[in-house]
N, C-alpha and C. Protein backbone atom coordinates (compact mmCIF):
# COMPACT_ATOMS: atom_id res chain seq x y z
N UNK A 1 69.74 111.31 100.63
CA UNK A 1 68.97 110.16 101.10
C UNK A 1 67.69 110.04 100.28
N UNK A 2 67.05 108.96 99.90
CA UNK A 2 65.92 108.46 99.22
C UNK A 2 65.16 107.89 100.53
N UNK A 3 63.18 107.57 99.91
CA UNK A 3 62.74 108.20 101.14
C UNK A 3 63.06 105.95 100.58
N UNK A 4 62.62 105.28 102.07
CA UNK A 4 62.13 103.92 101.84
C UNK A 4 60.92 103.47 101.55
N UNK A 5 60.92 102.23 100.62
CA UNK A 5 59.62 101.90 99.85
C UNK A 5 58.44 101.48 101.27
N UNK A 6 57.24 101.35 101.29
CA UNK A 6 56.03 101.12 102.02
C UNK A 6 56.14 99.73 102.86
N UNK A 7 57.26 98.54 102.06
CA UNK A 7 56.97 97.68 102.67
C UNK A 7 58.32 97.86 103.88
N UNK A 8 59.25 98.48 103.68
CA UNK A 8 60.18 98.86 104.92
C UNK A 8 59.75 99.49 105.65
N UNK A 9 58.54 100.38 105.63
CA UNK A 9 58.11 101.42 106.75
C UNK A 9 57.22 100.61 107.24
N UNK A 10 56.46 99.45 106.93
CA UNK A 10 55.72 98.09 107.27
C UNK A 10 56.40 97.56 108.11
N UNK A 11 57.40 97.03 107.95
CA UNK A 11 58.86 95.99 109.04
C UNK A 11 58.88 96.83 110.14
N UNK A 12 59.19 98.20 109.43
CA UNK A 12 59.87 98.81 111.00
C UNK A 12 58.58 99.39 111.83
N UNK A 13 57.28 99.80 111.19
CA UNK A 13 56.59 100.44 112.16
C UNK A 13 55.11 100.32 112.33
N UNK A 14 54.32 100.32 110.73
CA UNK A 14 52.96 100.19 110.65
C UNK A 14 52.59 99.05 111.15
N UNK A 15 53.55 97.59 110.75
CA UNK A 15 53.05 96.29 110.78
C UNK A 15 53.42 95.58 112.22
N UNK A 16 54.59 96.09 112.83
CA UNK A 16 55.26 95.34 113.43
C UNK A 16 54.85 95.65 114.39
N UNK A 17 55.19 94.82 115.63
CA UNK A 17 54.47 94.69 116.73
C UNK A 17 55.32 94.43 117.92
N UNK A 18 54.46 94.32 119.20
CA UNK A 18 55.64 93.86 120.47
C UNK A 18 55.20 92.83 120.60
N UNK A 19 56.66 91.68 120.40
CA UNK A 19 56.00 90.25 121.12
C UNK A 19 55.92 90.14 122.76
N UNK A 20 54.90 89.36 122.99
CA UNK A 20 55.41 88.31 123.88
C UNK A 20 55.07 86.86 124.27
N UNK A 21 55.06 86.32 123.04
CA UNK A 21 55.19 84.98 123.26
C UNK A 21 55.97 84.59 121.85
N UNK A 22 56.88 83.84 121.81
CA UNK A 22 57.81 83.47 121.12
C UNK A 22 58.38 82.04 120.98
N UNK A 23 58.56 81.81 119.23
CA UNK A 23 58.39 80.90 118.78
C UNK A 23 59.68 79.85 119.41
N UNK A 24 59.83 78.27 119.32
CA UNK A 24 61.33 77.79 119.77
C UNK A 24 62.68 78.12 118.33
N UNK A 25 62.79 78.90 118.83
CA UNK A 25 63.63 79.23 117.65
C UNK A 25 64.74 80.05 118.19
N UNK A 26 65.94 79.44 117.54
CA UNK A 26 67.26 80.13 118.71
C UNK A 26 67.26 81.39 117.62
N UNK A 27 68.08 82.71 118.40
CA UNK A 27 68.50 83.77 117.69
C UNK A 27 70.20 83.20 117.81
N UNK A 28 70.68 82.90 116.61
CA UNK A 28 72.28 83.15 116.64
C UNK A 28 73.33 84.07 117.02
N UNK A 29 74.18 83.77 117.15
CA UNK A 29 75.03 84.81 117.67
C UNK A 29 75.80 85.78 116.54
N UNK A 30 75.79 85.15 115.14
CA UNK A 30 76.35 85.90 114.07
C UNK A 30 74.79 87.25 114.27
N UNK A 31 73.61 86.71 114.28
CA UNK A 31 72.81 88.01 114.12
C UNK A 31 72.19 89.02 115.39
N UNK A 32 72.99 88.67 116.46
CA UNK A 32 73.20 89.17 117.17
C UNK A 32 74.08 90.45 117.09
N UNK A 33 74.87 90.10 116.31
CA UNK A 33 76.57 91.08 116.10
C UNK A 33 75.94 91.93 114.94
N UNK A 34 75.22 91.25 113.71
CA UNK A 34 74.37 92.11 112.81
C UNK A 34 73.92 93.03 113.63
N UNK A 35 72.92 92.57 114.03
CA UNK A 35 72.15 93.75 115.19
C UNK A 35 72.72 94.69 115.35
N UNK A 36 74.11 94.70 116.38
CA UNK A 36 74.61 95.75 116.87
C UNK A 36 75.17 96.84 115.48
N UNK A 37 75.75 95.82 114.56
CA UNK A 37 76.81 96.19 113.33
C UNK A 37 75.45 97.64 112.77
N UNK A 38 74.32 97.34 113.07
CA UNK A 38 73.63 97.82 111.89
C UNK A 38 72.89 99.23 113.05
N UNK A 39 72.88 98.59 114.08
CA UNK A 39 72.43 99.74 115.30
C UNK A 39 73.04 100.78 115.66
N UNK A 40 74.16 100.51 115.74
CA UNK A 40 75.96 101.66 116.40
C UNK A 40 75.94 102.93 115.43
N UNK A 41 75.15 102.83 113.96
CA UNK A 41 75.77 104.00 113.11
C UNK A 41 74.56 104.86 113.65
N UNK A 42 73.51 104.56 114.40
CA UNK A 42 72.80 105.75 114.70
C UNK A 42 73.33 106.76 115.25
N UNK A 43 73.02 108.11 115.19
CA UNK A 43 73.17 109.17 115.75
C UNK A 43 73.06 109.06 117.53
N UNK A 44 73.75 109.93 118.16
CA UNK A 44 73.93 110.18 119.68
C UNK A 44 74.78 111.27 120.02
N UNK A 45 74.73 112.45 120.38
CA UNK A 45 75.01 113.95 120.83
C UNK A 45 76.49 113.41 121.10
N UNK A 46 77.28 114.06 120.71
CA UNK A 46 78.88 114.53 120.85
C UNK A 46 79.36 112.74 120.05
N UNK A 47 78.33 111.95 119.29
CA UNK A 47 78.93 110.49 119.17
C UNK A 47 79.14 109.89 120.84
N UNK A 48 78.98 110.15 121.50
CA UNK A 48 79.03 110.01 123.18
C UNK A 48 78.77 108.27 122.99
N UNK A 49 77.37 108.00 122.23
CA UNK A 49 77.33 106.13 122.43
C UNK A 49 77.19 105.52 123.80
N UNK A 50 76.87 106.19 124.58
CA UNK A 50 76.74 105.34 126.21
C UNK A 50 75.85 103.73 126.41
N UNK A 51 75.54 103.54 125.35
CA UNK A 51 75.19 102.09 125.85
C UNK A 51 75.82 101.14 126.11
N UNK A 52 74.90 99.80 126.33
CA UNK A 52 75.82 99.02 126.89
C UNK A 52 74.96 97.71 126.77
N UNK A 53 75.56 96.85 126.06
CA UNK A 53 74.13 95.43 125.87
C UNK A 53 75.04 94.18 126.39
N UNK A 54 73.69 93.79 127.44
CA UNK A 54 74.55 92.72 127.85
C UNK A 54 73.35 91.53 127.58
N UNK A 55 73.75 90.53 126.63
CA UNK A 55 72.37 89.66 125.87
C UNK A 55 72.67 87.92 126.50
N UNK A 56 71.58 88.52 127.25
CA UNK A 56 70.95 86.96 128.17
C UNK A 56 70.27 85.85 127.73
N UNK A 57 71.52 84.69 127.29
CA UNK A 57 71.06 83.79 126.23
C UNK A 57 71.02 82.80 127.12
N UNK A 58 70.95 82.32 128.21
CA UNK A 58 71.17 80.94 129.01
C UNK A 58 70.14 81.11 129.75
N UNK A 59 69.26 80.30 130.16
CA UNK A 59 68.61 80.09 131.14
C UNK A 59 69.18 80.36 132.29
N UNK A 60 70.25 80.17 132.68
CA UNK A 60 71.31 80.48 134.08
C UNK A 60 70.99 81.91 134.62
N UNK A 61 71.76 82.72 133.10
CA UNK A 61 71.38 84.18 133.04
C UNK A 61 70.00 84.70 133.26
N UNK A 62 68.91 84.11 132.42
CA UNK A 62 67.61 84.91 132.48
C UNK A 62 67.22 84.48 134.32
N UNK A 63 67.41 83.07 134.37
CA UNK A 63 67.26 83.19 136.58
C UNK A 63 67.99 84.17 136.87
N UNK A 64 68.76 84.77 136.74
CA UNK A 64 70.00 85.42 137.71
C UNK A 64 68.79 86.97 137.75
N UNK A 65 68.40 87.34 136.44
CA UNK A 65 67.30 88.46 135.96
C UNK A 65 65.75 88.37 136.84
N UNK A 66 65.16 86.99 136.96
CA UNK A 66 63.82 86.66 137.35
C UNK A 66 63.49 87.83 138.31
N UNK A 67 64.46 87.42 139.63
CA UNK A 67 63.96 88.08 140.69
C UNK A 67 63.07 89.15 140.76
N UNK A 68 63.85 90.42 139.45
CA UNK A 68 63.87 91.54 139.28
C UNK A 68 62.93 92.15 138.35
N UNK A 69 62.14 90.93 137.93
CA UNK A 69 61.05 91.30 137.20
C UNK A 69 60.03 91.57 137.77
N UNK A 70 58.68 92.08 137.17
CA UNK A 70 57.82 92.48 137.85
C UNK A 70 56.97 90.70 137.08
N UNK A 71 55.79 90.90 138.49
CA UNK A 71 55.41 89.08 137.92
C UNK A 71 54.75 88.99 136.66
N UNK A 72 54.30 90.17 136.21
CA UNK A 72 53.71 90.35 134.79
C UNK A 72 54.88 90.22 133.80
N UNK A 73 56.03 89.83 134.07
CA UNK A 73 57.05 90.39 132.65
C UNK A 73 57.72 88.83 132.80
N UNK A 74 57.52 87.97 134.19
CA UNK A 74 58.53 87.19 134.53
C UNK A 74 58.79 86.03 133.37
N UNK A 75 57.46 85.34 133.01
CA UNK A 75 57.13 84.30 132.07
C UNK A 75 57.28 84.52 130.38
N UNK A 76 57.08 85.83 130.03
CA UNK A 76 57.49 86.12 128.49
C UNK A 76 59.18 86.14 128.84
N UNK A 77 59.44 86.36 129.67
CA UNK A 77 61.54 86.94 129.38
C UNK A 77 61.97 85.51 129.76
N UNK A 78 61.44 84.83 130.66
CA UNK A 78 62.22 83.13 130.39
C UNK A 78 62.09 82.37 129.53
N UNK A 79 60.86 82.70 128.66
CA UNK A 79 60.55 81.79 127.37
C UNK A 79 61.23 82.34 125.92
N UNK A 80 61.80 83.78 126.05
CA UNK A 80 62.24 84.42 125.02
C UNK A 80 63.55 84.04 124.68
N UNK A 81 63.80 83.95 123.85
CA UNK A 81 65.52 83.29 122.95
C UNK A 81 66.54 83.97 123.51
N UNK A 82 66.37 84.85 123.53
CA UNK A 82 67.63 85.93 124.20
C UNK A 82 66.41 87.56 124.85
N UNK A 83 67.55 87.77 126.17
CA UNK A 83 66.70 88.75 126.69
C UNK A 83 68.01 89.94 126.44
N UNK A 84 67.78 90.76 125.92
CA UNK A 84 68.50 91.83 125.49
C UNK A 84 68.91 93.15 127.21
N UNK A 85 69.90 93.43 128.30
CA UNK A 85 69.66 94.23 128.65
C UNK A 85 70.70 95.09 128.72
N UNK A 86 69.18 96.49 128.05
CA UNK A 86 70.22 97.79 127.89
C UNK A 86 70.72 98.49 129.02
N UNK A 87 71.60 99.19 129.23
CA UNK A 87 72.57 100.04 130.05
C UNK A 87 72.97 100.91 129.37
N UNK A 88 73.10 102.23 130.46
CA UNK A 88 74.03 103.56 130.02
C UNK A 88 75.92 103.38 130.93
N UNK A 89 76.42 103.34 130.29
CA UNK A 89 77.67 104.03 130.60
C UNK A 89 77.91 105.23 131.12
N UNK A 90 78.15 105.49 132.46
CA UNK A 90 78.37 106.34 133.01
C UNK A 90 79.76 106.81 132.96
N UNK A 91 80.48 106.88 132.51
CA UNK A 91 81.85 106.55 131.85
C UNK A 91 82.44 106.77 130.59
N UNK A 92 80.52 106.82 129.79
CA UNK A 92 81.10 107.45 128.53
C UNK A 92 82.14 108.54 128.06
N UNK A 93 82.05 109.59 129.05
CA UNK A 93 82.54 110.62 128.48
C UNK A 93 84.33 110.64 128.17
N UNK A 94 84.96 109.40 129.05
CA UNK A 94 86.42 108.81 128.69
C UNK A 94 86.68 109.01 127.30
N UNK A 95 85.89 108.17 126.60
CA UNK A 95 86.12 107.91 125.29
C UNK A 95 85.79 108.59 124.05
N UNK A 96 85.34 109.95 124.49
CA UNK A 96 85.10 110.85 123.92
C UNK A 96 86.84 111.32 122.68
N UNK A 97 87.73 111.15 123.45
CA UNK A 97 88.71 111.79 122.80
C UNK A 97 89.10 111.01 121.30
N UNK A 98 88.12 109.55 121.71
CA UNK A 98 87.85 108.98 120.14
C UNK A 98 86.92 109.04 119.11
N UNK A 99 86.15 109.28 120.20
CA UNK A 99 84.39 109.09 119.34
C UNK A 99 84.27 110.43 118.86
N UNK A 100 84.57 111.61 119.35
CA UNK A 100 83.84 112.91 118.71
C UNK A 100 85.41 113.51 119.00
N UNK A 101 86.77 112.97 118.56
CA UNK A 101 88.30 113.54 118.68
C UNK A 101 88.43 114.92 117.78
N UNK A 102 87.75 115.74 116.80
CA UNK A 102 87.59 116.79 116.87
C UNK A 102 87.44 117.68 117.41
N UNK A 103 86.86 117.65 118.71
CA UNK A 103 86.61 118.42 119.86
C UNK A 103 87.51 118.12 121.03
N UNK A 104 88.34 118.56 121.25
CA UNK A 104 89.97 118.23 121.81
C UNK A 104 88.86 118.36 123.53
N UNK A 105 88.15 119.27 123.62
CA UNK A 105 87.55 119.38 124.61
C UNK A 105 86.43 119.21 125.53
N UNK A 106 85.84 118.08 124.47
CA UNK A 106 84.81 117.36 124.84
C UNK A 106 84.75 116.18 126.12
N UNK A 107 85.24 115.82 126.63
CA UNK A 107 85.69 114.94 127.66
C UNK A 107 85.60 116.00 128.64
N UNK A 108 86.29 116.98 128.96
CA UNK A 108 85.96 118.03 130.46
C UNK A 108 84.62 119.03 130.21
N UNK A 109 83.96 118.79 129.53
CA UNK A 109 82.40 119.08 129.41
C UNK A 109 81.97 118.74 130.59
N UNK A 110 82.34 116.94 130.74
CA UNK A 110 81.29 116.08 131.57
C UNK A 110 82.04 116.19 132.92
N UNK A 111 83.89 115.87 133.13
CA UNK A 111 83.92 115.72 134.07
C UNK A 111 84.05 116.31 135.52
N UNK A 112 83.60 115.76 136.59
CA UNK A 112 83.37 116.39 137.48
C UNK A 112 81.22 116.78 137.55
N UNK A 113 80.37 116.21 136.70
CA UNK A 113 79.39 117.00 136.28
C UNK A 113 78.28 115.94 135.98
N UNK A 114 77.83 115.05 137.61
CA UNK A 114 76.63 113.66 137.61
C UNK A 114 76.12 113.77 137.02
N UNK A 115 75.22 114.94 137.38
CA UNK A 115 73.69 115.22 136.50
C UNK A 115 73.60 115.13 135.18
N UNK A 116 74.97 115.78 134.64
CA UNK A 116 75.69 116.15 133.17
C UNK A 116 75.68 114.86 132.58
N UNK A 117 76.41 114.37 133.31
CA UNK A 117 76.87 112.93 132.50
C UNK A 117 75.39 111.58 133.25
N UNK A 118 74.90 111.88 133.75
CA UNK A 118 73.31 110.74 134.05
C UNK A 118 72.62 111.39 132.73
N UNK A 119 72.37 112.33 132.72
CA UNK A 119 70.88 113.14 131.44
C UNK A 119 71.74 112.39 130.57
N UNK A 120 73.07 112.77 130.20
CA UNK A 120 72.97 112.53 128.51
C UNK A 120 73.43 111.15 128.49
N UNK A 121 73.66 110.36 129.46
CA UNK A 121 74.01 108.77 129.00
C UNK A 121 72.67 108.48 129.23
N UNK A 122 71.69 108.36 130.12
CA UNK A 122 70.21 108.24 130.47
C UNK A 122 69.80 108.69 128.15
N UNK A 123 69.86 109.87 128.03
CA UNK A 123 68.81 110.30 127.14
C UNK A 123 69.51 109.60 125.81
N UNK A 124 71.09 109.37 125.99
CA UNK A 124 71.42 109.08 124.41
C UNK A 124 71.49 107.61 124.40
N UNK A 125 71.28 106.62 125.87
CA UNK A 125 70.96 105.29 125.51
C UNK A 125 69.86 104.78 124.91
N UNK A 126 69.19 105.62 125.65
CA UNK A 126 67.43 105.45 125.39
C UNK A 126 67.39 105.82 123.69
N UNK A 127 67.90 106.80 123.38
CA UNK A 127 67.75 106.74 121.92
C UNK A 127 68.66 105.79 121.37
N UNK A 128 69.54 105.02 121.57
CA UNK A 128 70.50 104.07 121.02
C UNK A 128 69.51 102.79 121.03
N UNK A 129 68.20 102.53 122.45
CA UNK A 129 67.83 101.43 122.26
C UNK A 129 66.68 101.61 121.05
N UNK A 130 66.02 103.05 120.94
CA UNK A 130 65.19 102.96 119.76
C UNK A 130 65.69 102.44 118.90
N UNK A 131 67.19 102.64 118.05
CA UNK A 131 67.54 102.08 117.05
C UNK A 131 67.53 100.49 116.84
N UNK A 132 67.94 99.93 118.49
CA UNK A 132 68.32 98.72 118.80
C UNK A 132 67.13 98.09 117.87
N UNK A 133 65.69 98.31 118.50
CA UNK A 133 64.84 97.89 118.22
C UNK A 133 64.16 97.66 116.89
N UNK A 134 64.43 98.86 116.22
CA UNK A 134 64.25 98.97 114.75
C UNK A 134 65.13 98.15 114.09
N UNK A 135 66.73 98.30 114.33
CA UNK A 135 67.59 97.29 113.78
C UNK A 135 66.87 95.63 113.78
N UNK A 136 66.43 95.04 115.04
CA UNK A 136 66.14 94.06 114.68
C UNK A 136 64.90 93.73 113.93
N UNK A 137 63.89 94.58 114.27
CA UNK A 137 63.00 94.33 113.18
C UNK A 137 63.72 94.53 111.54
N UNK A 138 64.37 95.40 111.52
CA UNK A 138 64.92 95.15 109.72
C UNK A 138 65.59 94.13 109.74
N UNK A 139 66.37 93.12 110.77
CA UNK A 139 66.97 92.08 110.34
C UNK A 139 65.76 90.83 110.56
N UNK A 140 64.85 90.89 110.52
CA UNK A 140 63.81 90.03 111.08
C UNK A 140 63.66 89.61 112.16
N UNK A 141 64.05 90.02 113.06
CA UNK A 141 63.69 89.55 114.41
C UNK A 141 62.53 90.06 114.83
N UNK A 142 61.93 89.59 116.36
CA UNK A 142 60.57 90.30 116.77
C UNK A 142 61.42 90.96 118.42
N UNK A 143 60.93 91.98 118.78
CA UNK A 143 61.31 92.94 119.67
C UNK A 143 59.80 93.00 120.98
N UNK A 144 60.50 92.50 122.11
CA UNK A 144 59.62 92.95 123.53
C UNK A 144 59.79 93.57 124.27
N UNK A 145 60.14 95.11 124.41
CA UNK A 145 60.67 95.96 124.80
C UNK A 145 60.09 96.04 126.35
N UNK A 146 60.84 96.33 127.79
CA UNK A 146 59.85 96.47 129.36
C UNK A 146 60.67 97.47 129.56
N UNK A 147 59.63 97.87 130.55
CA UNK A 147 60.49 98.26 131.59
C UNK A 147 60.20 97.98 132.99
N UNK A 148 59.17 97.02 133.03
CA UNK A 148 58.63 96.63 134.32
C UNK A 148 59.62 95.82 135.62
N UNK A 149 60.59 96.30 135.61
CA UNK A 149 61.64 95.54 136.44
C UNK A 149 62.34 96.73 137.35
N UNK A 150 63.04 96.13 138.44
CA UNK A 150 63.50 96.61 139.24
C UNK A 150 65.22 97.32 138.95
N UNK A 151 65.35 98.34 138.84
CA UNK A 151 66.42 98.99 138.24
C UNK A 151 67.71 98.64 139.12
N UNK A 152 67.50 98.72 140.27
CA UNK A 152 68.55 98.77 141.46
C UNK A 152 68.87 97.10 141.55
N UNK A 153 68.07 96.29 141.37
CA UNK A 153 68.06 94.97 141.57
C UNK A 153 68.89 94.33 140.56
N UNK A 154 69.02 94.81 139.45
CA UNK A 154 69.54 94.82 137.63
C UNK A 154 70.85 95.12 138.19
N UNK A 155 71.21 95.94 138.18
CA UNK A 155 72.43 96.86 138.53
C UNK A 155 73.17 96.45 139.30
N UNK A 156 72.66 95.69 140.52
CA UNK A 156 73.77 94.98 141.52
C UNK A 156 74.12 93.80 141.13
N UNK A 157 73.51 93.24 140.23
CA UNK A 157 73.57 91.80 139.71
C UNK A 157 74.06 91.77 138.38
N UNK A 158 73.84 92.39 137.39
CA UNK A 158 74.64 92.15 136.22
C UNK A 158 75.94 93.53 136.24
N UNK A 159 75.46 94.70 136.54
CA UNK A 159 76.44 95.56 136.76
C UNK A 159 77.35 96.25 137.95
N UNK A 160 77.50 95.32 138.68
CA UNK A 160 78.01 95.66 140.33
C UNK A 160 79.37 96.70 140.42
N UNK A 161 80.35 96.74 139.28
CA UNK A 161 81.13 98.15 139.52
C UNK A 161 80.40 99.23 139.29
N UNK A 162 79.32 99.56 139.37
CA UNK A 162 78.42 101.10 139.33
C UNK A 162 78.49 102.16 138.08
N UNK A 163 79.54 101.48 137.62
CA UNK A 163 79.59 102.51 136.06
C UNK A 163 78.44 102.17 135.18
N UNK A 164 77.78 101.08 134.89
CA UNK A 164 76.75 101.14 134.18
C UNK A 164 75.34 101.03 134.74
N UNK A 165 74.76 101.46 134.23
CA UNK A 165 73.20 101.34 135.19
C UNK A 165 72.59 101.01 134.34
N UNK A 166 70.90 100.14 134.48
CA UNK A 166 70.26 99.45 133.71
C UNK A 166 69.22 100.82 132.91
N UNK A 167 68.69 100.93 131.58
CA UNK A 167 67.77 101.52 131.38
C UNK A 167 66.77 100.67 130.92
N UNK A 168 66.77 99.95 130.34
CA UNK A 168 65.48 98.91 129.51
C UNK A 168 66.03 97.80 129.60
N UNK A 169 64.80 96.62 129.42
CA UNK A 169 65.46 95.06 128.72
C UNK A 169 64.21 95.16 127.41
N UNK A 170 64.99 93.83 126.16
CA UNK A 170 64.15 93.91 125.64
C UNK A 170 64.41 92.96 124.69
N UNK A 171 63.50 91.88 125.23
CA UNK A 171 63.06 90.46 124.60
C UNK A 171 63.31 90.65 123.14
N UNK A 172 64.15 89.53 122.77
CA UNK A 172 64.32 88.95 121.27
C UNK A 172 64.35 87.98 120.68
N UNK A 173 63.54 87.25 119.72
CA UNK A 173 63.21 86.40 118.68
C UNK A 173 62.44 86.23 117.88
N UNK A 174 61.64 85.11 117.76
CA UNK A 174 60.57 85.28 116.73
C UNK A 174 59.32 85.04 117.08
N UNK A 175 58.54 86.10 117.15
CA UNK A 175 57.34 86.25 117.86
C UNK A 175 56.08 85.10 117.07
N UNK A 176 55.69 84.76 118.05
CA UNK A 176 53.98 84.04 117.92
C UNK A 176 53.03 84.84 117.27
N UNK A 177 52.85 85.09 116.46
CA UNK A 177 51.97 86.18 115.45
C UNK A 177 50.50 86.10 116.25
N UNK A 178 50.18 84.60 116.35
CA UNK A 178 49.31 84.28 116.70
C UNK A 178 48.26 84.48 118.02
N UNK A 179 49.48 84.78 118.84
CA UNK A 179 49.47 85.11 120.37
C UNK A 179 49.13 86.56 120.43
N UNK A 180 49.17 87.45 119.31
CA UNK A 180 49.06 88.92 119.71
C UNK A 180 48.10 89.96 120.23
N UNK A 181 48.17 90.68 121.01
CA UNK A 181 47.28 91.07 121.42
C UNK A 181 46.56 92.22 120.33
N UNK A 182 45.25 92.56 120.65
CA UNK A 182 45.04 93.37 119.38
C UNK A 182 45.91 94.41 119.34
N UNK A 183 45.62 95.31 118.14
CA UNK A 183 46.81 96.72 118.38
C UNK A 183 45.94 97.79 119.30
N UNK A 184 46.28 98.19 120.13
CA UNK A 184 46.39 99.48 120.75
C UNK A 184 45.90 101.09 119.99
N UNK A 185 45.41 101.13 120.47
CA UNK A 185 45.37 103.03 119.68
C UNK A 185 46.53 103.67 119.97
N UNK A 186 46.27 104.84 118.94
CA UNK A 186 47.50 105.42 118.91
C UNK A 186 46.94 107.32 119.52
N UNK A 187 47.64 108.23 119.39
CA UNK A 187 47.24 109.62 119.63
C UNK A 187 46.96 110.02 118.18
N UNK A 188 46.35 111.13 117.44
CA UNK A 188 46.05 111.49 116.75
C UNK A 188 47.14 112.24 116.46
N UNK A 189 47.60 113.18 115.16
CA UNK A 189 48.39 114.21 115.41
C UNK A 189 47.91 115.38 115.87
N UNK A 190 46.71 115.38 115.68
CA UNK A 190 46.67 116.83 116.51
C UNK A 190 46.16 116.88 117.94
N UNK A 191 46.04 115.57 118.26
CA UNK A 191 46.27 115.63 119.69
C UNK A 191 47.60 115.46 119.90
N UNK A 192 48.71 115.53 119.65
CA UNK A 192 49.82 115.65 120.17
C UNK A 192 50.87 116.05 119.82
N UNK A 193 50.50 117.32 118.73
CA UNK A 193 51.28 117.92 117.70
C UNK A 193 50.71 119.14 117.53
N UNK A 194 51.56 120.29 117.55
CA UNK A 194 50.99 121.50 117.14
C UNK A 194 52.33 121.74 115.97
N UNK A 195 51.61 122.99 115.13
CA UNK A 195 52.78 123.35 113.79
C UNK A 195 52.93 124.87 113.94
N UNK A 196 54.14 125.56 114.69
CA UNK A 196 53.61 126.58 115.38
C UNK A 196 54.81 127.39 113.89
């Protein structure tokens, strides 16, 4: 691997920002599928992959979501082009005998084993949506990542057979540059890093 030039580490991290106010500008559905095409090759323990995106492009859809927002999140996610929401697969571990089929015995790891299979669909979605997010900033999109919403409220309404549960939503299009809030501080490294 070669490292990437300054202005890619710009897109994905120094420069880029969280929207929330966003321009009228539709996100298509071909770069929607980019998105995923370019997100899926990230890494996730056993290839396991437990996510699950279900992308709320209709006004119909983002009402069906409102309720469940907190009132601070309600007005950026109805004005946003598409509201992105992530889920873990609780269920992943089925499909193990494809995703990581070297390990003839990876599938009875999990079953029988909640906790087993909540931690690592919980921990390897959450890292699937980091990628999510980075993916669209390299395809140009702008990213509003929450979590200010009601989990249980999500879950009965977009996912009512119980196999998937909500972990994040997270607003997508093209952000208002203009609208931004200043940047935030960050931690230092050695406030939050030791080199032992």
């Amino acid at each position: 691997m070669t490292a990437i030039d300054q202005n890619a580490i710009e897109t994905l991290f120094t420069a880029a920002r969280t929207h929330n106010v966003w321009l009228d500008k539709d996100v298509s559905d071909d770069k929607l599928r980019e998105l995923y095409e370019v997100m899926h090759f990230g890494p996730t323990s056993m290839n396991c992959q437990p996510l699950r995106i279900l992308f709320l492009r209709s006004q119909e859809a983002k009402e069906r979501l409102k309720p469940a927002l907190m009132p601070g999140n309600q007005e950026k996610t109805m004005k946003a082009p598409v509201v992105a929401l992530l889920g873990y697969d609780t269920t992943f571990y089925e499909h193990l005998p494809r995703m990581f089929s070297h390990n003839k015995d990876a599938k009875s790891l999990f079953e029988g084993k909640t906790d087993f299979i909540n931690t690592t669909a919980f921990r390897n979605s959450s890292i699937q949506g980091g990628y999510f997010i980075l993916a669209a900033r390299a395809l140009g999109l702008d990213a509003g990542p929450m979590s200010g919403f009601n989990n249980a409220a999500v879950d009965e309404e977009f996912f009512s057979d119980g196999k998937v549960k909500s972990n994040f939503l997270c607003n997508l299009g093209y952000g208002d540059a203009s609208a931004l809030f200043p940047r935030q501080d960050r931690f230092a490294f050695d406030e939050v890093c030791q080199l032992l």
